[in-house]
C-alpha atoms as a PDB file:
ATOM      1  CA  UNK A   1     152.285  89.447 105.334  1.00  0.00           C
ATOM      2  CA  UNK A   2     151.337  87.370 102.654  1.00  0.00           C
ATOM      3  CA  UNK A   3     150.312  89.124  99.784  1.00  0.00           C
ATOM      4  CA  UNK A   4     148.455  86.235  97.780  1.00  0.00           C
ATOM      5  CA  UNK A   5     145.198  84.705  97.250  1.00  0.00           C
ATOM      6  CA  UNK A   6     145.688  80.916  97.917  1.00  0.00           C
ATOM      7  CA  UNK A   7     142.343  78.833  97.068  1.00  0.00           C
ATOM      8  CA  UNK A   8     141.526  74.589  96.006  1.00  0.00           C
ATOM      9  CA  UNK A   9     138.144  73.950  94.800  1.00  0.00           C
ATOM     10  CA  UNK A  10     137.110  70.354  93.747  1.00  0.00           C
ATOM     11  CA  UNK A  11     133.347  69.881  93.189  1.00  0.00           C
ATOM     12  CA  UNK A  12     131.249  67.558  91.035  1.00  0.00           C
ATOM     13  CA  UNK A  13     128.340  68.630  89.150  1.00  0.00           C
ATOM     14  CA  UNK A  14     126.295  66.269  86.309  1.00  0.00           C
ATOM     15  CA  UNK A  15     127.516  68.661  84.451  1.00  0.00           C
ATOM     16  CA  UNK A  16     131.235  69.537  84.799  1.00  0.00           C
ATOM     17  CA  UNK A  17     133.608  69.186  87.332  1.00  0.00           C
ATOM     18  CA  UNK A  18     135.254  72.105  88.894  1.00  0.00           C
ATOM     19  CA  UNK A  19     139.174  71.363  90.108  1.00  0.00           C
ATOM     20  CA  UNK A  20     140.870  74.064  90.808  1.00  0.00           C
ATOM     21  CA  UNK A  21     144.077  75.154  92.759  1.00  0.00           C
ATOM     22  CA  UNK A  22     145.433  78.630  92.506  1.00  0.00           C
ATOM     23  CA  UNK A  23     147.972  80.989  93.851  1.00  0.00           C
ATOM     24  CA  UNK A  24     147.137  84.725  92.696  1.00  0.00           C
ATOM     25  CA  UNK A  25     148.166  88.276  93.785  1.00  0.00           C
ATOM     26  CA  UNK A  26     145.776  89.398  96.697  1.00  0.00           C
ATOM     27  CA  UNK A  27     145.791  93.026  94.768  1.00  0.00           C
ATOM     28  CA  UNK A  28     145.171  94.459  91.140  1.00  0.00           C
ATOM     29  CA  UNK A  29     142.832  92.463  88.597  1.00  0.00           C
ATOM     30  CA  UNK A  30     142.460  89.271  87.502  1.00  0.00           C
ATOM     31  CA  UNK A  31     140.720  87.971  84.509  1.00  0.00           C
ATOM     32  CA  UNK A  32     138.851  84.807  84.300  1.00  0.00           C
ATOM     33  CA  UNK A  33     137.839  83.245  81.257  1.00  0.00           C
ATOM     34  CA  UNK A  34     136.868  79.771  79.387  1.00  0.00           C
ATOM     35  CA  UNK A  35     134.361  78.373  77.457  1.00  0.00           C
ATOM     36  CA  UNK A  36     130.764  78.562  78.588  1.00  0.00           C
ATOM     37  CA  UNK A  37     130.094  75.643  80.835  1.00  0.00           C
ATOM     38  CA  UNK A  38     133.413  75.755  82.267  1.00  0.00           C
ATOM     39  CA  UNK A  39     133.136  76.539  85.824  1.00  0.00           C
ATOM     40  CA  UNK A  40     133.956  80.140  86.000  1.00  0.00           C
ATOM     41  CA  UNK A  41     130.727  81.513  87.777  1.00  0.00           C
ATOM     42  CA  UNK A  42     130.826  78.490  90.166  1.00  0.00           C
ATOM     43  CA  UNK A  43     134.520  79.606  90.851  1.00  0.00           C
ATOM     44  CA  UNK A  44     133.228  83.204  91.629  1.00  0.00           C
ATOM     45  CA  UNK A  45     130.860  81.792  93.885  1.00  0.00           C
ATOM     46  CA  UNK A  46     133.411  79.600  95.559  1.00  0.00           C
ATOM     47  CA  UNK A  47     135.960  82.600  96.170  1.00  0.00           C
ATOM     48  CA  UNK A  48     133.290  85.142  97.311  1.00  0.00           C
ATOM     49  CA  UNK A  49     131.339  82.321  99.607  1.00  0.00           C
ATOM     50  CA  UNK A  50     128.074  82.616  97.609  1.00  0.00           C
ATOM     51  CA  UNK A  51     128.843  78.680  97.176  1.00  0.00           C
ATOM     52  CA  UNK A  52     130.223  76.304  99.678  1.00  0.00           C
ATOM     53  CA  UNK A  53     132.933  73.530  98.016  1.00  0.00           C
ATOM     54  CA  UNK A  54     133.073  70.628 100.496  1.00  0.00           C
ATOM     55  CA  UNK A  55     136.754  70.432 100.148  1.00  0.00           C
ATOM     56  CA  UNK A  56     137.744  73.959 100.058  1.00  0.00           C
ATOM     57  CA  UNK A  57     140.479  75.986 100.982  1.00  0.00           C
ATOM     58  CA  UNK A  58     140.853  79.717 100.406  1.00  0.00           C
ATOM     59  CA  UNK A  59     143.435  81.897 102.146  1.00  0.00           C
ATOM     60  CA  UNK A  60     143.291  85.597 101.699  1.00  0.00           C
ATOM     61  CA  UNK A  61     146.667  87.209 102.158  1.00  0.00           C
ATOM     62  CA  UNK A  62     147.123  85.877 105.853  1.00  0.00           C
ATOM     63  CA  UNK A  63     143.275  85.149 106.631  1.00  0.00           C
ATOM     64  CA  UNK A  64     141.774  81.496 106.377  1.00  0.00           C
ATOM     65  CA  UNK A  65     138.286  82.249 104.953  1.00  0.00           C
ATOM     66  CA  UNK A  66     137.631  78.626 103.819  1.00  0.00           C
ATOM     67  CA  UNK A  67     139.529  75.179 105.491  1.00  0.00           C
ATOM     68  CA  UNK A  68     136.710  72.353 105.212  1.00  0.00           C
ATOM     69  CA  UNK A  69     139.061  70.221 107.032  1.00  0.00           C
ATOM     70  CA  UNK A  70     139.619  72.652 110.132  1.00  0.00           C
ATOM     71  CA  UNK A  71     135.646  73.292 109.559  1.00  0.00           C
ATOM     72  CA  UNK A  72     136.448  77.220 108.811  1.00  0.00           C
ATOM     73  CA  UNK A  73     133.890  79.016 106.842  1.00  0.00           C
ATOM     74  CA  UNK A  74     134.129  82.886 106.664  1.00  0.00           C
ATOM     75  CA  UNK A  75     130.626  83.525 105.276  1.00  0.00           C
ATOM     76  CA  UNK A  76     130.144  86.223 102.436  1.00  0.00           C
ATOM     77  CA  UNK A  77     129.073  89.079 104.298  1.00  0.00           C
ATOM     78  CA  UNK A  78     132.356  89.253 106.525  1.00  0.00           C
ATOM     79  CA  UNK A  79     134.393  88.994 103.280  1.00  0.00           C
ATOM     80  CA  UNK A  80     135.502  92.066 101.845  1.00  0.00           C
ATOM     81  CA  UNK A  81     134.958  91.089  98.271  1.00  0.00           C
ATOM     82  CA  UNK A  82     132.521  92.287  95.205  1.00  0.00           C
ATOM     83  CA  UNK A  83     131.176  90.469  92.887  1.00  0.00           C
ATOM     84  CA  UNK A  84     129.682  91.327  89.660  1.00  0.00           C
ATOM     85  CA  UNK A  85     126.941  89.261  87.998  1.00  0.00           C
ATOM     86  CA  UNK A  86     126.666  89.496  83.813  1.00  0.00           C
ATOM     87  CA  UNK A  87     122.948  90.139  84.057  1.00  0.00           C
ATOM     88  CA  UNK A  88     121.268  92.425  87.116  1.00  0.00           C
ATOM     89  CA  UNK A  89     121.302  91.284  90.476  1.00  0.00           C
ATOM     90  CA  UNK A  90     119.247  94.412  92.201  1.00  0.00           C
ATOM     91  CA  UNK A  91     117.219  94.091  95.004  1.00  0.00           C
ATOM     92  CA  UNK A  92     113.559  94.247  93.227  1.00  0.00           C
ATOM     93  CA  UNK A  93     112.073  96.022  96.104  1.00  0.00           C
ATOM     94  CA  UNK A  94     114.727  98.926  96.509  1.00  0.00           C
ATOM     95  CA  UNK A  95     115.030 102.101  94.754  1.00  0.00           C
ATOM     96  CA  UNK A  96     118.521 102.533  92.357  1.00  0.00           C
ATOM     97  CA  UNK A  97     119.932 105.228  95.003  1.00  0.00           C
ATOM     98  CA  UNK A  98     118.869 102.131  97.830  1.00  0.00           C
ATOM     99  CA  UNK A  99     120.545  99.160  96.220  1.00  0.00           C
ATOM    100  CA  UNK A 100     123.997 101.587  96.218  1.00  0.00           C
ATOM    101  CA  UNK A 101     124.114 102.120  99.177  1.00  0.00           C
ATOM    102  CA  UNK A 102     123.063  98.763 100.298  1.00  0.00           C
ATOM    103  CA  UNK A 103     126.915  98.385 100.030  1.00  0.00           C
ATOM    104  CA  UNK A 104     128.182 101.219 100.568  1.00  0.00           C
ATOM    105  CA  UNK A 105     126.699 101.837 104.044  1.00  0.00           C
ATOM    106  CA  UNK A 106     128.335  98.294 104.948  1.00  0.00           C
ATOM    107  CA  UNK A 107     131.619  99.464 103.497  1.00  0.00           C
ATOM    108  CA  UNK A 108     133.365 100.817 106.381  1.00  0.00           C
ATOM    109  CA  UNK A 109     133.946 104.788 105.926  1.00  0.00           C
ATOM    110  CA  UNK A 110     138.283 104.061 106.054  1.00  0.00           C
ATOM    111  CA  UNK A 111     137.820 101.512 103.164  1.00  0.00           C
ATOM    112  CA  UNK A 112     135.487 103.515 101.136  1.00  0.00           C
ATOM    113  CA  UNK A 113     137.786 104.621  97.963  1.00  0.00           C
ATOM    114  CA  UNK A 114     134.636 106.295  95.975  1.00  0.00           C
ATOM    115  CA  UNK A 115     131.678 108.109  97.473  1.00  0.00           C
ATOM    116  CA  UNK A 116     128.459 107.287  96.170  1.00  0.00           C
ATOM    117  CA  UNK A 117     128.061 110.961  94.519  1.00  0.00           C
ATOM    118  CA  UNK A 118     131.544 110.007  92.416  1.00  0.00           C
ATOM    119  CA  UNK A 119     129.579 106.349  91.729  1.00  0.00           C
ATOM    120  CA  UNK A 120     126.327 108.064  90.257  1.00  0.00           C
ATOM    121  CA  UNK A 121     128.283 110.880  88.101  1.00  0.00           C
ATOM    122  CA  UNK A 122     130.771 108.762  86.535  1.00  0.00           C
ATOM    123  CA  UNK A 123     128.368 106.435  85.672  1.00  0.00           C
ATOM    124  CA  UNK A 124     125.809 108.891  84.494  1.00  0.00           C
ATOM    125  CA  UNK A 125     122.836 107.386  87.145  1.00  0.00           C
ATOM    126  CA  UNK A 126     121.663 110.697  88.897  1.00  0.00           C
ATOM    127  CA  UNK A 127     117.964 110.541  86.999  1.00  0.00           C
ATOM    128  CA  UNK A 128     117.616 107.008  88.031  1.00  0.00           C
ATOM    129  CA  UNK A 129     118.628 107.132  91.835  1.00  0.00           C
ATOM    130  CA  UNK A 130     114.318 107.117  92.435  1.00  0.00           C
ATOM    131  CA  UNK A 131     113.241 104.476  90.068  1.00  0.00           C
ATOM    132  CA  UNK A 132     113.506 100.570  90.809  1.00  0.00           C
ATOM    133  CA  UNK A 133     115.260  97.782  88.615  1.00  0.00           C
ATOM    134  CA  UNK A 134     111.682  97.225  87.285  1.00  0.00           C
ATOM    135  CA  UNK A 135     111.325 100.642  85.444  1.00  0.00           C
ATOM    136  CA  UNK A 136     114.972 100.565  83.962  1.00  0.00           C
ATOM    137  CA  UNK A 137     115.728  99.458  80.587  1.00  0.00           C
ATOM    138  CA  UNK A 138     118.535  96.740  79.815  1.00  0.00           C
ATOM    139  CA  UNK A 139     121.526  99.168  79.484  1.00  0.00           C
ATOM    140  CA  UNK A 140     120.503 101.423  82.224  1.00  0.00           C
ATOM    141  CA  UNK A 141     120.589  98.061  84.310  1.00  0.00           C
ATOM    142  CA  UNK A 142     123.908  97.148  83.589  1.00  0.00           C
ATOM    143  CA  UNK A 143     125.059 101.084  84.647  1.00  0.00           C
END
């Protein structure tokens, strides 16, 4: 087994261009950084499949999710990836306690490394589980 993220992105924007080849341990962290402008949200896209390049090619350990020239595509929700967004990204219409498990209930229970009682102590959310994104404040948000 191959224990590396393998991924080429090239894609053209007014803006910027994004060109990007990589070879990166499938496991622990990795940090991501550049000016703003740079391309480093549109490469989070890319690797999660939130954003389609037309030349792609992303290999998870020994899984093909992305080969544009074999026309492979593994689409976001069959990824097992997370993403995190700088600003909020909850679902407007759902309750704190509903946008957790929103995830969570499509994490399958063998994968699941926290339970979503560990989730809302260590990060201090049990009075907000029955309020929506609406009613929080800015910091309670980004809890």
């Amino acid at each position: 087994m191959t224990n590396l993220l393998k991924a080429k992105f090239s894609m053209h924007y007014p803006e910027f261009n994004l060109d990007v080849e990589m070879n990166l341990p499938a496991r622990g962290v990795t940090v991501v950084f550049g000016p703003s402008g740079s391309g480093k949200t549109t490469l989070l896209r890319c690797l999660s499949g939130l954003e389609r390049a037309p030349s792609g090619f992303m290999k998870f350990a020994d899984q093909v999710w992305q080969d544009e020239s074999k026309g492979i595509f593994i689409p976001i929700q069959q990824r097992k990836v997370g993403l995190i967004f700088q600003e909020s990204r909850l679902f407007p219409h759902l309750s704190i306690q509903e946008n957790l498990l929103y995830g969570y209930q499509r994490t399958p229970q063998s994968e699941r490394n926290l339970h979503l009682d560990e989730v809302v102590q260590v990060l201090g959310l049990a009075d907000l589980l029955k309020r929506t994104p609406d009613k929080l404040s800015g910091g309670e948000r980004q809890r």
